[in-house]
C-alpha atoms as a PDB file:
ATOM      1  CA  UNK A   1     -48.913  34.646 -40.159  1.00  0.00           C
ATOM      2  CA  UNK A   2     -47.798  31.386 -41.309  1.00  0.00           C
ATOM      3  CA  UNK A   3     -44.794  31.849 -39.004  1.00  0.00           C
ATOM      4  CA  UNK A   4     -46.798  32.508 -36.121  1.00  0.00           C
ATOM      5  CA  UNK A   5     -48.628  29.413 -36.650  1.00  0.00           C
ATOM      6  CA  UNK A   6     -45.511  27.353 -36.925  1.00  0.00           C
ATOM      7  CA  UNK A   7     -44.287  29.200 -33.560  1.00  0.00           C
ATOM      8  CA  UNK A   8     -47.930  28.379 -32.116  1.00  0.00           C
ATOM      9  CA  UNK A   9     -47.757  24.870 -33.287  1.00  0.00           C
ATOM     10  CA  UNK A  10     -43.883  24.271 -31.890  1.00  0.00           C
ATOM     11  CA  UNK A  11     -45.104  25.733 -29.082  1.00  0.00           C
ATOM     12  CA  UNK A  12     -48.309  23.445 -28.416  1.00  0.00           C
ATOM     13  CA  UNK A  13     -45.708  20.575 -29.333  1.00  0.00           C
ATOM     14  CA  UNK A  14     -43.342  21.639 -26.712  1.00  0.00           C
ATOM     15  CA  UNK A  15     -46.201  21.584 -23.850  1.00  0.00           C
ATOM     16  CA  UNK A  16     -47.254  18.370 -24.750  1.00  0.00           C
ATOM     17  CA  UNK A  17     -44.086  17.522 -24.380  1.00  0.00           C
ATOM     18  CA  UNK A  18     -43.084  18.831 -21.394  1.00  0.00           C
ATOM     19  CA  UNK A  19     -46.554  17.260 -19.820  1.00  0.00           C
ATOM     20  CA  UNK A  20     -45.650  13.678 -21.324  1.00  0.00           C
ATOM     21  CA  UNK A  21     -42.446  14.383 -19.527  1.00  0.00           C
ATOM     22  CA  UNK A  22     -44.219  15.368 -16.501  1.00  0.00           C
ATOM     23  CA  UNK A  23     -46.591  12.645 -17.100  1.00  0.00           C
ATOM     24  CA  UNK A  24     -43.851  10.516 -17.143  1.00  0.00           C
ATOM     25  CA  UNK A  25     -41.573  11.613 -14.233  1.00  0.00           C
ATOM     26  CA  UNK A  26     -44.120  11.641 -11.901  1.00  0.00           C
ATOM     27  CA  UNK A  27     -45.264   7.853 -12.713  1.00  0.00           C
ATOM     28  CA  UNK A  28     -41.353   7.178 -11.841  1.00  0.00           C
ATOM     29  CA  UNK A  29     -41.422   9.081  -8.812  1.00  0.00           C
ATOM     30  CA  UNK A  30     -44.741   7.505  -7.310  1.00  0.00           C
ATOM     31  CA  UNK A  31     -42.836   3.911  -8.134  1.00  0.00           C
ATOM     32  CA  UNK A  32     -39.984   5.292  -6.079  1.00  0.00           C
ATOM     33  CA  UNK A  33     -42.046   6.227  -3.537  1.00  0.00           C
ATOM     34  CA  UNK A  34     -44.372   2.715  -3.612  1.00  0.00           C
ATOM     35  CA  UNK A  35     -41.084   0.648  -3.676  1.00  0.00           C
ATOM     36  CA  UNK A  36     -39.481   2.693  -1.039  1.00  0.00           C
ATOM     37  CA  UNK A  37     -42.735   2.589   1.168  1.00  0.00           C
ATOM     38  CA  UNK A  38     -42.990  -1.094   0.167  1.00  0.00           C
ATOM     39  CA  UNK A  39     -39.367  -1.644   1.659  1.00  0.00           C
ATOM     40  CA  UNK A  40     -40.327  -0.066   4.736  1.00  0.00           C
ATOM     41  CA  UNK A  41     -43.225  -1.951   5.246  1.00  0.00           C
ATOM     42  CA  UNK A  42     -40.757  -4.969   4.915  1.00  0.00           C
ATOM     43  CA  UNK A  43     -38.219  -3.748   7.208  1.00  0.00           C
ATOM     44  CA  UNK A  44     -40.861  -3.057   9.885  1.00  0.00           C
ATOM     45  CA  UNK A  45     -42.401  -6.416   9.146  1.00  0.00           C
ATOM     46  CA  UNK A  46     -39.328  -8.145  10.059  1.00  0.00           C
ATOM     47  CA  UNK A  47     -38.420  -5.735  12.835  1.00  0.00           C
ATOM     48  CA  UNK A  48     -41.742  -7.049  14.334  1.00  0.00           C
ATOM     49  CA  UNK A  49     -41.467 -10.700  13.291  1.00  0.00           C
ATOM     50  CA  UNK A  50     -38.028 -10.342  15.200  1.00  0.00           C
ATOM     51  CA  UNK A  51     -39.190  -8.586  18.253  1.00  0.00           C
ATOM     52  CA  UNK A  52     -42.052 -11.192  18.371  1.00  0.00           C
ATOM     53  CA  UNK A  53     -39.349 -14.110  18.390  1.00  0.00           C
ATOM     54  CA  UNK A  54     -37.114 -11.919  20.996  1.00  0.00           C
ATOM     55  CA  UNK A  55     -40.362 -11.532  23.444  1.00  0.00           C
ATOM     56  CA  UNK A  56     -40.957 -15.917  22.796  1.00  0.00           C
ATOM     57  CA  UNK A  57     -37.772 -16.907  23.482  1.00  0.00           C
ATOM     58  CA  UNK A  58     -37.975 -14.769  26.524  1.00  0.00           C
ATOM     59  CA  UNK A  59     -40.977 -15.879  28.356  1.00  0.00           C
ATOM     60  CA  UNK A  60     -40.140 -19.481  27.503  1.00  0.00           C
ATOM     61  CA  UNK A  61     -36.655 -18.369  29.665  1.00  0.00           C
ATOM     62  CA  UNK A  62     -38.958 -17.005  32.182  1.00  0.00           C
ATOM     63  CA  UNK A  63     -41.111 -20.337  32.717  1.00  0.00           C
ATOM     64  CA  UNK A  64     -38.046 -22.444  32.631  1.00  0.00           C
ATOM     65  CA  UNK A  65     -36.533 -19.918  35.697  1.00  0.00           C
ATOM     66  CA  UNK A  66     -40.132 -20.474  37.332  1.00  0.00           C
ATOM     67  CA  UNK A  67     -40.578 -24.401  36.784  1.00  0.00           C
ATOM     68  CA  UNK A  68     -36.586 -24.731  38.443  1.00  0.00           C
ATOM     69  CA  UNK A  69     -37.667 -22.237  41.201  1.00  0.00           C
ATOM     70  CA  UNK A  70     -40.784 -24.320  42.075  1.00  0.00           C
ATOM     71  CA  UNK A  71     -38.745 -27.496  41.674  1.00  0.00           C
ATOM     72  CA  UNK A  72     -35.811 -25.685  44.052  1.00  0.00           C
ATOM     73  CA  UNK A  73     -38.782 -24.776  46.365  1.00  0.00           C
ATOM     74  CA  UNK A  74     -40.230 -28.590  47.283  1.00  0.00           C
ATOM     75  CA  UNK A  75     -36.554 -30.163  47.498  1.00  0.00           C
ATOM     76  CA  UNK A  76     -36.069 -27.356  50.365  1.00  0.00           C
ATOM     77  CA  UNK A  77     -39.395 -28.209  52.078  1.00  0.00           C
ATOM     78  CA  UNK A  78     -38.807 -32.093  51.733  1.00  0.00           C
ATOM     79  CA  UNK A  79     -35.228 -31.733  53.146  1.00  0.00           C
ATOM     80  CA  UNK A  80     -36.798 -29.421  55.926  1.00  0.00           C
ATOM     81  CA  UNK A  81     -39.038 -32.273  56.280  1.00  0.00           C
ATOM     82  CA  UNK A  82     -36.175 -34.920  56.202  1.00  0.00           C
ATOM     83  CA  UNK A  83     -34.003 -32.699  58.761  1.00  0.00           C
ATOM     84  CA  UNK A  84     -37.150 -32.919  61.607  1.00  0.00           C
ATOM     85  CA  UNK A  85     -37.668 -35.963  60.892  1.00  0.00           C
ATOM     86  CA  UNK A  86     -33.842 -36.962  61.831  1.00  0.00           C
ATOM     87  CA  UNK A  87     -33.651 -34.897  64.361  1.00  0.00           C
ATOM     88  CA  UNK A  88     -37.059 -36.401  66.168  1.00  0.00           C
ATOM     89  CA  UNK A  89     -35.543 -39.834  65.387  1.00  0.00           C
ATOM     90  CA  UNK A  90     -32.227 -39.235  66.542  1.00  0.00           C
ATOM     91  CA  UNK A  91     -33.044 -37.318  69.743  1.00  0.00           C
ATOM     92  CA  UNK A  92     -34.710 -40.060  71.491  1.00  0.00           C
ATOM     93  CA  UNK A  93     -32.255 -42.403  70.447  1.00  0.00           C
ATOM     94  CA  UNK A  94     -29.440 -40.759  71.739  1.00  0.00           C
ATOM     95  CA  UNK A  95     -31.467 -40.746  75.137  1.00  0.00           C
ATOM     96  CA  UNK A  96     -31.448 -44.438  75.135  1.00  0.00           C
ATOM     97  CA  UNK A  97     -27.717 -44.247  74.478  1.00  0.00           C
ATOM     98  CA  UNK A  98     -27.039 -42.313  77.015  1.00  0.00           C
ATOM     99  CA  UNK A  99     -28.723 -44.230  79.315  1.00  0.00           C
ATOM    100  CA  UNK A 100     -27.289 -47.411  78.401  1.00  0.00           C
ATOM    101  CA  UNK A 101     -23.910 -46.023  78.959  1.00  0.00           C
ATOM    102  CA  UNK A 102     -24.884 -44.950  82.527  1.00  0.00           C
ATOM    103  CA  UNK A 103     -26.682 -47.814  83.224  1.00  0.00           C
ATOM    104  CA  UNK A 104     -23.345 -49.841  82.214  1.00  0.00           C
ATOM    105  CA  UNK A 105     -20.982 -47.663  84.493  1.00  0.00           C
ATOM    106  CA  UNK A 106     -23.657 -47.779  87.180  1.00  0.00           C
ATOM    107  CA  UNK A 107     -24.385 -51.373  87.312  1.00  0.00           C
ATOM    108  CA  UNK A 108     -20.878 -53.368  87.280  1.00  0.00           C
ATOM    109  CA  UNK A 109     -22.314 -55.567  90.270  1.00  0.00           C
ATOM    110  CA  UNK A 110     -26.063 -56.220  88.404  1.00  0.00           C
ATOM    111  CA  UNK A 111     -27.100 -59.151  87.256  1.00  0.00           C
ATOM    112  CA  UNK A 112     -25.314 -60.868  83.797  1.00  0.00           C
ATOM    113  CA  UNK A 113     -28.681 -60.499  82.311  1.00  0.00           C
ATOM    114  CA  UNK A 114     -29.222 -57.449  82.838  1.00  0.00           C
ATOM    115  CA  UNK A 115     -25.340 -56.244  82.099  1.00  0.00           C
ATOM    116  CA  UNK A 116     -25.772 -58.489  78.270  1.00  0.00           C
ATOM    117  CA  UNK A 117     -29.465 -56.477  78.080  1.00  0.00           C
ATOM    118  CA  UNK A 118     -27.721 -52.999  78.068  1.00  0.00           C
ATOM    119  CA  UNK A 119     -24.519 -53.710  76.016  1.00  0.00           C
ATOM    120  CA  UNK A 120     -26.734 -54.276  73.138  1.00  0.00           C
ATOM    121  CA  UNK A 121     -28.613 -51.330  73.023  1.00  0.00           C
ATOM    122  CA  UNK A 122     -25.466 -49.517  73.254  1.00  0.00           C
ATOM    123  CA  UNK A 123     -24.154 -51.909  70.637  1.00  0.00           C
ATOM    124  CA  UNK A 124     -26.964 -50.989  68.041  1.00  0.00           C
ATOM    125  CA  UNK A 125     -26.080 -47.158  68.148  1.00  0.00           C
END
């Protein structure tokens, strides 16, 4: 009988050794699995933090296309407006040009007054 207690008693030992090793291997594995799980978190943490910066730097592009769009917009309308404004200048003026130079073929025999009166309106062209 004595044996059989020693057996019983190794026995008991060896499962309370075999738990502590349990014990023990699954505390190590659940830190494996925190620290891995705690690296992913970090990963996707800076995968965001990234994406975030990617999606700024972006829209700021974006605004800076719109802002030279808009400015690229009014210098078209204000030399639209410059053009018509030229051209409504200019379109009378050549008139009087014209008609100065006609005036001055038409009128060799007129008056010396009148002749010096049309040279300089075609002068000022």
């Amino acid at each position: 009988m004595a044996s059989l207690k020693g057996i019983r008693s190794v026995a008991w030992v060896s499962v309370g050794l075999v738990t502590v090793i349990v014990f023990i291997m699954s505390i190590l594995f659940e830190r494996g699995r925190r620290k891995s799980a705690s690296r992913q978190w970090r990963s996707l943490k800076e995968h965001s933090e990234h994406l975030e910066e990617m999606v700024e730097e972006r829209t700021r592009e974006l605004k800076d296309a719109q802002e030279q769009l808009v400015r690229s917009e009014k210098l078209a309308v204000i030399g639209q407006l410059a053009s018509g404004v030229c051209h409504e200048l200019r379109n009378p003026l050549g008139v009087i040009g014209n008609s100065a130079y006609y005036l001055n073929t038409k009128l060799k025999d007129a008056d010396e007054k009148v002749i010096k009166h049309v040279n300089k309106r075609e002068l000022k062209r």
